[in-house]
Structures are given as structure tokens and as C-alpha cells.
C-alpha atoms as a PDB file:
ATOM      1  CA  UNK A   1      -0.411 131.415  65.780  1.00  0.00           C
ATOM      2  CA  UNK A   2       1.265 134.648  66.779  1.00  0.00           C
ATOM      3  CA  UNK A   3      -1.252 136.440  64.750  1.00  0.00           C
ATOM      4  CA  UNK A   4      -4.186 134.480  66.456  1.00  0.00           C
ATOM      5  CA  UNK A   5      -2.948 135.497  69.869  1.00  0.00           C
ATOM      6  CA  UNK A   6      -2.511 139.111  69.394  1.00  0.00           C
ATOM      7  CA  UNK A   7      -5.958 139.138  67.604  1.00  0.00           C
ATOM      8  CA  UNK A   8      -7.629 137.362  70.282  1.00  0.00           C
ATOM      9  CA  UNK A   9      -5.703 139.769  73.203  1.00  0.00           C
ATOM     10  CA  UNK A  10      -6.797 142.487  71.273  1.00  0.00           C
ATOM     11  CA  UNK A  11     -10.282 141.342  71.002  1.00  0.00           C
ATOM     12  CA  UNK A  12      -9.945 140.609  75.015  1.00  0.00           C
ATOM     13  CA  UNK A  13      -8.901 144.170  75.556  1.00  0.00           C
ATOM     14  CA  UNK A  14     -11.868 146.031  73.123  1.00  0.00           C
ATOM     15  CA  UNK A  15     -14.494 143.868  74.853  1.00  0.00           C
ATOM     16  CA  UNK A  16     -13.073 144.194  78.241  1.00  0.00           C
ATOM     17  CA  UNK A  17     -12.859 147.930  78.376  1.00  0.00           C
ATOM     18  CA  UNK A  18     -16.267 147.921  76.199  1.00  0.00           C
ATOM     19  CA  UNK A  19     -18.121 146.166  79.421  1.00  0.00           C
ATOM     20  CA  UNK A  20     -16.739 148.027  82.278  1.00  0.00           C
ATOM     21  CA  UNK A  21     -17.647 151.297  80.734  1.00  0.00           C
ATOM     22  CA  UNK A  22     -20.279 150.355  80.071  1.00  0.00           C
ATOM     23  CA  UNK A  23     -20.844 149.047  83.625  1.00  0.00           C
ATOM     24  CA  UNK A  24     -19.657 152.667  85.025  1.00  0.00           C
ATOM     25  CA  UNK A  25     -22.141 154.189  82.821  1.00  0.00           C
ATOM     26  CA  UNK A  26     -24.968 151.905  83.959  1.00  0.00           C
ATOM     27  CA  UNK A  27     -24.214 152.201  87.150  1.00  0.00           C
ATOM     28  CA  UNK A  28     -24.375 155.868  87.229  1.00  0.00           C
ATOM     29  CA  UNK A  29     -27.381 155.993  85.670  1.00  0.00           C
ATOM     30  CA  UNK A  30     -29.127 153.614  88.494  1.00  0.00           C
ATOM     31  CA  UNK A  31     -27.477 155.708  90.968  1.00  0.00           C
ATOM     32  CA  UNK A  32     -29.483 158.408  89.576  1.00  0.00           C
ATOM     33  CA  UNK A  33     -32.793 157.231  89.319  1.00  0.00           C
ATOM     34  CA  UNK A  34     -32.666 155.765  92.812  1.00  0.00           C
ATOM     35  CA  UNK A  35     -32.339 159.332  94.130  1.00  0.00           C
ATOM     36  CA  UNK A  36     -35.014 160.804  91.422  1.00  0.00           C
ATOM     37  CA  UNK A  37     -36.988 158.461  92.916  1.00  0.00           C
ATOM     38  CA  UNK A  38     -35.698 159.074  96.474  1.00  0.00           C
ATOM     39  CA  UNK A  39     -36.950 162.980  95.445  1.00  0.00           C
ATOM     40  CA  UNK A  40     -40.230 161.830  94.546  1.00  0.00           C
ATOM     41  CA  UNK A  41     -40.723 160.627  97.625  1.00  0.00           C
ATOM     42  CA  UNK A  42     -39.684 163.586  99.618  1.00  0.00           C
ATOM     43  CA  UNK A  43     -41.957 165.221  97.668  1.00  0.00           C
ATOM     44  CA  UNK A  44     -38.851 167.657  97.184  1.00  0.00           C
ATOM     45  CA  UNK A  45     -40.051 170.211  94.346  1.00  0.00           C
ATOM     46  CA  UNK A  46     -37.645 173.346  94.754  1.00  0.00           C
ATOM     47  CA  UNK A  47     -35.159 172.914  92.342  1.00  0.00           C
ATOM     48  CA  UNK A  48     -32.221 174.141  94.044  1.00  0.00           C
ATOM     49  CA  UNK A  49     -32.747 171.681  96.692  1.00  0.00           C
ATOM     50  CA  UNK A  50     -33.318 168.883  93.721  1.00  0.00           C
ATOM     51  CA  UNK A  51     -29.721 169.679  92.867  1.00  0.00           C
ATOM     52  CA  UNK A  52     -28.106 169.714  95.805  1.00  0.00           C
ATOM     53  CA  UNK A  53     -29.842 166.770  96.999  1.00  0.00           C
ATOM     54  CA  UNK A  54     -28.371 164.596  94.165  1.00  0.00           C
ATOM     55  CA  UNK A  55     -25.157 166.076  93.968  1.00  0.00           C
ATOM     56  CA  UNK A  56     -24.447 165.167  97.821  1.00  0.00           C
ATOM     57  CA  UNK A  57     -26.092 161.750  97.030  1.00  0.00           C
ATOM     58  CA  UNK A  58     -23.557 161.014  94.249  1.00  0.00           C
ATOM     59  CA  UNK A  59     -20.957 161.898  95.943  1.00  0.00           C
ATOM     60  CA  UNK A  60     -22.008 159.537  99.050  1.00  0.00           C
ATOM     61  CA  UNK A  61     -22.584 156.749  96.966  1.00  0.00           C
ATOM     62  CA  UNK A  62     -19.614 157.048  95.154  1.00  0.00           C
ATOM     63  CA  UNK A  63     -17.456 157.528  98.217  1.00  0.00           C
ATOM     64  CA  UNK A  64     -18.781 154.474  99.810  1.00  0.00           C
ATOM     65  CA  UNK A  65     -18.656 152.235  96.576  1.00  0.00           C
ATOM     66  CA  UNK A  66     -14.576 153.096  95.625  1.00  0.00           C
ATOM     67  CA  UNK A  67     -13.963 152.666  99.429  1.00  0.00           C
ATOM     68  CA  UNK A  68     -15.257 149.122  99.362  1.00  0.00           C
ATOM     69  CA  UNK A  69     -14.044 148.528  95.833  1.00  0.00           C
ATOM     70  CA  UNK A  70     -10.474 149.445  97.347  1.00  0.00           C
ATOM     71  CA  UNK A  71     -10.243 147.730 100.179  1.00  0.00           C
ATOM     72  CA  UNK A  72     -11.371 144.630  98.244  1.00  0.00           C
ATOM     73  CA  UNK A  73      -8.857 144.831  95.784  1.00  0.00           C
ATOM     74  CA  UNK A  74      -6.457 145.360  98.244  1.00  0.00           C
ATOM     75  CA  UNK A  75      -7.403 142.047 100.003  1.00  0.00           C
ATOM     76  CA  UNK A  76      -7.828 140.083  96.742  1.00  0.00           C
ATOM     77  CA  UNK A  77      -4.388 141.202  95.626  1.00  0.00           C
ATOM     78  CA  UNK A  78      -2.570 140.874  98.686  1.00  0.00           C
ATOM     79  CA  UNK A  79      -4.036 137.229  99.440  1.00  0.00           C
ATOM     80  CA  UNK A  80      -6.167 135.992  95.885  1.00  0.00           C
ATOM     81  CA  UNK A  81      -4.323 136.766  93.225  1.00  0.00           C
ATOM     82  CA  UNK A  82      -0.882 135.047  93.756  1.00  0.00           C
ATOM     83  CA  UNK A  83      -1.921 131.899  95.035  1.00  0.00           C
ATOM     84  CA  UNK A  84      -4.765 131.737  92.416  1.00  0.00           C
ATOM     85  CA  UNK A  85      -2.163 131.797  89.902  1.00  0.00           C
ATOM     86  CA  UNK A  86      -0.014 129.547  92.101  1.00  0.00           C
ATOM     87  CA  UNK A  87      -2.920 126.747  92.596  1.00  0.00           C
ATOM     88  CA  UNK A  88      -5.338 127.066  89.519  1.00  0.00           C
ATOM     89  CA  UNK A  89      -2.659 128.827  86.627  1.00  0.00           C
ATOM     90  CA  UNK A  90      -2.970 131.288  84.322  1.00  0.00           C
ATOM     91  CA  UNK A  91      -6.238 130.140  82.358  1.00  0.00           C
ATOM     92  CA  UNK A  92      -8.176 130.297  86.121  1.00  0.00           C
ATOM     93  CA  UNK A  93      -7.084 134.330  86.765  1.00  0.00           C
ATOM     94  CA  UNK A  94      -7.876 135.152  83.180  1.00  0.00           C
ATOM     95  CA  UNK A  95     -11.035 134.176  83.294  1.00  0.00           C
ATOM     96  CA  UNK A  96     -11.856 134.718  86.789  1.00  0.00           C
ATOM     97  CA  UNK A  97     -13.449 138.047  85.535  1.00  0.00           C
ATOM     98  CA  UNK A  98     -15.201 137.413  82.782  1.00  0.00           C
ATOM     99  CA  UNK A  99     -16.885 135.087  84.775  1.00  0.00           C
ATOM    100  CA  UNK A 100     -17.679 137.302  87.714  1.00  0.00           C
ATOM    101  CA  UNK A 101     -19.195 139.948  84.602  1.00  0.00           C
ATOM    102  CA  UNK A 102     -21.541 137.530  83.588  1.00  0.00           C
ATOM    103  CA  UNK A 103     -22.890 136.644  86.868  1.00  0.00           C
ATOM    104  CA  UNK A 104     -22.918 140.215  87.555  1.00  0.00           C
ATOM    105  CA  UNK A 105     -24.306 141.896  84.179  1.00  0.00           C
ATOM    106  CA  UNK A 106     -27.055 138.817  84.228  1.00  0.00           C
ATOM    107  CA  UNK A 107     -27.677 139.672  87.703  1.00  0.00           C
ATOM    108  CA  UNK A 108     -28.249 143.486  86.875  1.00  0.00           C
ATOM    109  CA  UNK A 109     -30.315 142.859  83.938  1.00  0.00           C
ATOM    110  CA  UNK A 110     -32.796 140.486  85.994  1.00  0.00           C
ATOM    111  CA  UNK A 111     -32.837 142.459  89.395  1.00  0.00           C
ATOM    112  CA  UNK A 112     -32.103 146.534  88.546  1.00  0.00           C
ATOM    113  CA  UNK A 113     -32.369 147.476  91.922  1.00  0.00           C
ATOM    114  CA  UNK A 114     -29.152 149.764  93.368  1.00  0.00           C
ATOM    115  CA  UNK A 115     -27.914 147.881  96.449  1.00  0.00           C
ATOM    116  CA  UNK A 116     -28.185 144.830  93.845  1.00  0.00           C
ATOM    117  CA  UNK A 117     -25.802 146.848  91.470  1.00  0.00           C
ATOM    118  CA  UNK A 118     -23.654 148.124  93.535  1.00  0.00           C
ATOM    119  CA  UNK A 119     -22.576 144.288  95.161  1.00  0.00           C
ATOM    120  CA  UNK A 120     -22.179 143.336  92.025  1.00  0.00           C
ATOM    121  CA  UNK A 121     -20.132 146.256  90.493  1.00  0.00           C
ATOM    122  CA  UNK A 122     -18.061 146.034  93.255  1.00  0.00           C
ATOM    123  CA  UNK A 123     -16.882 142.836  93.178  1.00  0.00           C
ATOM    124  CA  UNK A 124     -16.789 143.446  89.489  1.00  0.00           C
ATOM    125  CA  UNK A 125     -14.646 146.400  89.621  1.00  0.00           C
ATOM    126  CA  UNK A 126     -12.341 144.971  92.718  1.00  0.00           C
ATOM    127  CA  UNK A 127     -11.657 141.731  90.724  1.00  0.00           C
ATOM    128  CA  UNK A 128     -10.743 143.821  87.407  1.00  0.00           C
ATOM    129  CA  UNK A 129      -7.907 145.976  89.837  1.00  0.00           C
ATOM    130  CA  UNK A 130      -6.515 143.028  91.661  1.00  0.00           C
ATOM    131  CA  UNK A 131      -6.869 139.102  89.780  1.00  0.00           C
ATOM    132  CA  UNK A 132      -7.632 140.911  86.654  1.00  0.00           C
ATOM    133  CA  UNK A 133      -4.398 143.493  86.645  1.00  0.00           C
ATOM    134  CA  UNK A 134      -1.647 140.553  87.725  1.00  0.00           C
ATOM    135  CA  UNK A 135      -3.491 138.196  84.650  1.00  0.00           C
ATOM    136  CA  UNK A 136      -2.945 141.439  81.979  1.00  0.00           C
ATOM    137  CA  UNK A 137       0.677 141.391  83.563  1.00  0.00           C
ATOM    138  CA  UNK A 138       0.942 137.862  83.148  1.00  0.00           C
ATOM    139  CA  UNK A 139      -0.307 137.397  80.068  1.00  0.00           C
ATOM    140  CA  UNK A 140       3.057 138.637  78.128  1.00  0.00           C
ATOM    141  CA  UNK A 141       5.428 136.881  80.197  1.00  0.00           C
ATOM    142  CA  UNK A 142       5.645 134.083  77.868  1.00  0.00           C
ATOM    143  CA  UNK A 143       5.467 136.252  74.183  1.00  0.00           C
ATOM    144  CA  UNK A 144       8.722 137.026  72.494  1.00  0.00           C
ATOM    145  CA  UNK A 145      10.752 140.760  73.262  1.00  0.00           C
ATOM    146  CA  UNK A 146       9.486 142.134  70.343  1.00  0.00           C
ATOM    147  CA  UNK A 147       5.948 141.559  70.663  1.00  0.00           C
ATOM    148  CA  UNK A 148       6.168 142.611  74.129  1.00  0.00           C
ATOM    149  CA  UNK A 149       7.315 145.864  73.287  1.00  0.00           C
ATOM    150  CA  UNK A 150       5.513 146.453  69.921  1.00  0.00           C
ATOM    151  CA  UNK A 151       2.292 144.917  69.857  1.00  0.00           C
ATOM    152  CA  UNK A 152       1.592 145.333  73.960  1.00  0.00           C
ATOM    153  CA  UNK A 153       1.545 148.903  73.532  1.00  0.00           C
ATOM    154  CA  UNK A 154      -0.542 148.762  70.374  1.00  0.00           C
ATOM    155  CA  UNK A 155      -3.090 146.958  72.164  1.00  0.00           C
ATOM    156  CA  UNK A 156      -3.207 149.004  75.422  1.00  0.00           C
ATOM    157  CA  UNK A 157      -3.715 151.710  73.982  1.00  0.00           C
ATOM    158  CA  UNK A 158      -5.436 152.009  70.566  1.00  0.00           C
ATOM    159  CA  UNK A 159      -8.374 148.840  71.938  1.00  0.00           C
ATOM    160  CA  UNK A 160      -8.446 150.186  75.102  1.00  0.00           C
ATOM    161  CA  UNK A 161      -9.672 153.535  73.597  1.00  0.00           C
ATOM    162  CA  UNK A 162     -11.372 151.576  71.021  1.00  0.00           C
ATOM    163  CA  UNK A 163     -13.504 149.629  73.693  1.00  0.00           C
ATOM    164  CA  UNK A 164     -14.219 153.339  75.663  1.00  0.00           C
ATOM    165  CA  UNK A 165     -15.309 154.328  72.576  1.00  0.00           C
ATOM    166  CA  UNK A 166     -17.693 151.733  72.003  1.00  0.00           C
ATOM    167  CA  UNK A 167     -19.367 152.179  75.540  1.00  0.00           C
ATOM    168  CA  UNK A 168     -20.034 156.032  74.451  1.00  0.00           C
ATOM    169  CA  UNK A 169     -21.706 154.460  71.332  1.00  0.00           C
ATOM    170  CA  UNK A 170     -23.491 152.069  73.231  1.00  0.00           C
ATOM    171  CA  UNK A 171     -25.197 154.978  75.524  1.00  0.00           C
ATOM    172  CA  UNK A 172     -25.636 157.513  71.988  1.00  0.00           C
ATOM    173  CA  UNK A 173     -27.352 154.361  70.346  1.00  0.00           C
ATOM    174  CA  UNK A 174     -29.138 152.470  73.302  1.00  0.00           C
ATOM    175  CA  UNK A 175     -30.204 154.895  75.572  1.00  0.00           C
ATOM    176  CA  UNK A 176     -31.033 157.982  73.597  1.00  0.00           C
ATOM    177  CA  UNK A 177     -32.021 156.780  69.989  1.00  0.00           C
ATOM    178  CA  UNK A 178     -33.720 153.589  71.284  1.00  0.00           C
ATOM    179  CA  UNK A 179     -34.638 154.348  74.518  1.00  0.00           C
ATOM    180  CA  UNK A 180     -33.664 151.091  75.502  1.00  0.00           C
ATOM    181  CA  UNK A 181     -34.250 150.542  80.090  1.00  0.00           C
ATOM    182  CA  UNK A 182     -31.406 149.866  81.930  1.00  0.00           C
ATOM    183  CA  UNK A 183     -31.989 146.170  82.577  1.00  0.00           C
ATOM    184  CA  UNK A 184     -31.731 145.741  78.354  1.00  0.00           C
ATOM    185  CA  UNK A 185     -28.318 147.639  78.921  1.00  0.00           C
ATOM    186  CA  UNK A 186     -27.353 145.171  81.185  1.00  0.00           C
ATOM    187  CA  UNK A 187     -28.432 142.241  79.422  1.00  0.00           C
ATOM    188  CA  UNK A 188     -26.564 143.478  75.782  1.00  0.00           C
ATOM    189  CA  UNK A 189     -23.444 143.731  78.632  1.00  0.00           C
ATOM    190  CA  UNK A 190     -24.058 140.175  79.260  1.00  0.00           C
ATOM    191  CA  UNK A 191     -24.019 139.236  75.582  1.00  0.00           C
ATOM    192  CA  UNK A 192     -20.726 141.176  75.507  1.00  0.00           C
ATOM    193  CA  UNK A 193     -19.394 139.282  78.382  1.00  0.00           C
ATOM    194  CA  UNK A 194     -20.405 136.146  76.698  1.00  0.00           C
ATOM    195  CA  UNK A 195     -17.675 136.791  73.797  1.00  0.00           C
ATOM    196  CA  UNK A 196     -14.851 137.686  75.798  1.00  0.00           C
ATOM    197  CA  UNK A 197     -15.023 134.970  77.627  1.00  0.00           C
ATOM    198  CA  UNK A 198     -15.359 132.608  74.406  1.00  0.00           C
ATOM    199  CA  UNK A 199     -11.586 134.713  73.455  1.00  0.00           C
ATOM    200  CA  UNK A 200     -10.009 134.452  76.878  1.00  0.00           C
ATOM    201  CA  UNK A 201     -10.533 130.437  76.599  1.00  0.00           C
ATOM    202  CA  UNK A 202      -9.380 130.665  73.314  1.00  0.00           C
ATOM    203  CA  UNK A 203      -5.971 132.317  74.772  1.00  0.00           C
END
């Protein structure tokens, strides 16, 4: 049973890391075509300007997103996470974002738009630093000193890379040998979701 544990954390941890990359990349990748598009529109054609004009937009949106994503993982693990785990137990704050993935990856696949994405990623990402980081912490309390300090490791470090790994794969594969649109990314993400959730009921 050991065995089945560690294989299914490990699994947890690939897919986990697999669909927040993969998120990050996505989300990127919207952020740019909303201000391609923003160009267009302009009718901004010097291409000095082009590059300045999404280089100050990136950095915008990404100051604004990490702000909110901060502040509400701050809130959710000042307030959430403890009395989630108090009231609903470990199986709730496991799978508290896996859930919030699927909503959000179906969500991105069906509406693409940016101010769409970046709601969702941000309660996505929030959850995943707060409810997500005490459940990791959690998770071991109950496994035997040696696997705590042999196999944790393993796993943090070898799937986690594994899973980052993956998400560069999925962008190589998806977006440049099959040209596949963002909302397809979004929906495989979903699909990815799908399994780690199956595993985290499992554990």
C-alpha cells in the first residue's frame, strides 16, 4: 500500500506541476495576443514602438495579476486553509485545487478571452500557494520517518522537474509542430486536470 501511495503522490506531483506550467505558459501567450491585437488596433506599425508597447504591457499585466494572486493567498491562508482542514479534513484541501483547475482550464478552453483568464488563473494560482501548500505539508504527516525523508525529497524534486518538463513538451509539440489554438491547450489542461484529480481521491 506504501508503494501505491508514493506512486499515486508522485503521479499528483508530475500532473500538478505539468498543469500549472502549463497554465503560466498559456497564460502568457493570451497576454500576448491581447496586446498584438491591442497593436492592431492602434494601428501602431513602427517597430520600436511595437516593442516597447508590449514590453510595458507585460509588465502591467503581470504586476497587477501577482499582486492580486498575493493578496489572495494571503487571505486564503490566513483565514481558508486552517479551518478548511479543521471543518472538511484532509481529502477536502487536497482536492480543493484540482477542482478549482478544472473549472478554470474548462473555463479557458470555452471562453479564451484575457480578463476571463486572468480570474481564473488567479484564483488558480492563489489556491495552489495557500490551501494547496498546507495540503502538500499535510500530506506526510501521517507516512513513516523514513519515507518522509527519502521518498518526499525524491518526489519534490525529480516529478516536480519531471512535470516542468512535460509543460515545455507540451508547448514544442502543441503549439509549434501542431499548431494547436490556445483554447485546445486549455482543453488537453483540462484532460490533465481530470487525472489528477482521479489520483488525489485515490490518496
Amino acid at each position: 500500500s506504501g508503494n501505491r501511495f508514493l506512486l499515486a503522490v508522485a503521479g499528483i506531483t508530475l500532473l500538478m506541476n505539468w498543469v500549472i506550467t502549463n497554465g503560466d505558459n498559456l497564460l502568457f501567450r493570451t497576454v500576448q495576443d491581447a496586446l498584438r491585437n491591442d497593436l492592431a488596433a492602434r494601428g501602431i506599425s513602427d517597430a520600436q514602438t511595437r516593442e516597447a508597447f508590449v514590453r510595458e504591457g507585460t509588465t502591467a499585466f503581470y504586476g497587477g495579476f501577482f499582486f492580486w494572486v498575493n493578496l489572495c493567498a494571503l487571505v486564503l491562508q490566513a483565514f481558508v486553509a486552517s479551518r478548511l482542514l479543521k471543518y472538511g479534513g484532509f481529502g477536502v484541501i487536497l482536492l480543493l485545487l484540482p477542482v478549482i483547475a478544472l473549472l478554470s482550464q474548462s473555463m479557458m478552453a470555452l471562453v479564451p478571452l484575457l480578463l476571463v483568464v486572468r480570474v481564473m488563473k488567479t484564483a488558480e494560482t492563489a489556491t495552489s500557494y495557500s490551501v494547496n501548500n498546507t495540503a502538500q505539508q499535510v500530506l506526510w504527516l501521517p507516512t513513516p520517518t523514513e519515507m518522509k525523508y527519502k521518498a518526499k525529497p525524491a518526489i519534490d524534486t525529480f516529478f516536480v522537474r519531471l512535470g516542468d518538463g512535460f509543460a515545455a513538451l507540451t508547448v514544442l509539440v502543441g503549439m509549434r509542430f501542431f499548431a494547436l489554438a490556445t483554447p485546445s491547450l486549455f482543453g488537453f489542461n483540462a484532460l490533465l486536470v481530470v487525472l489528477w484529480l482521479l489520483l488525489g481521491v485515490f490518496v
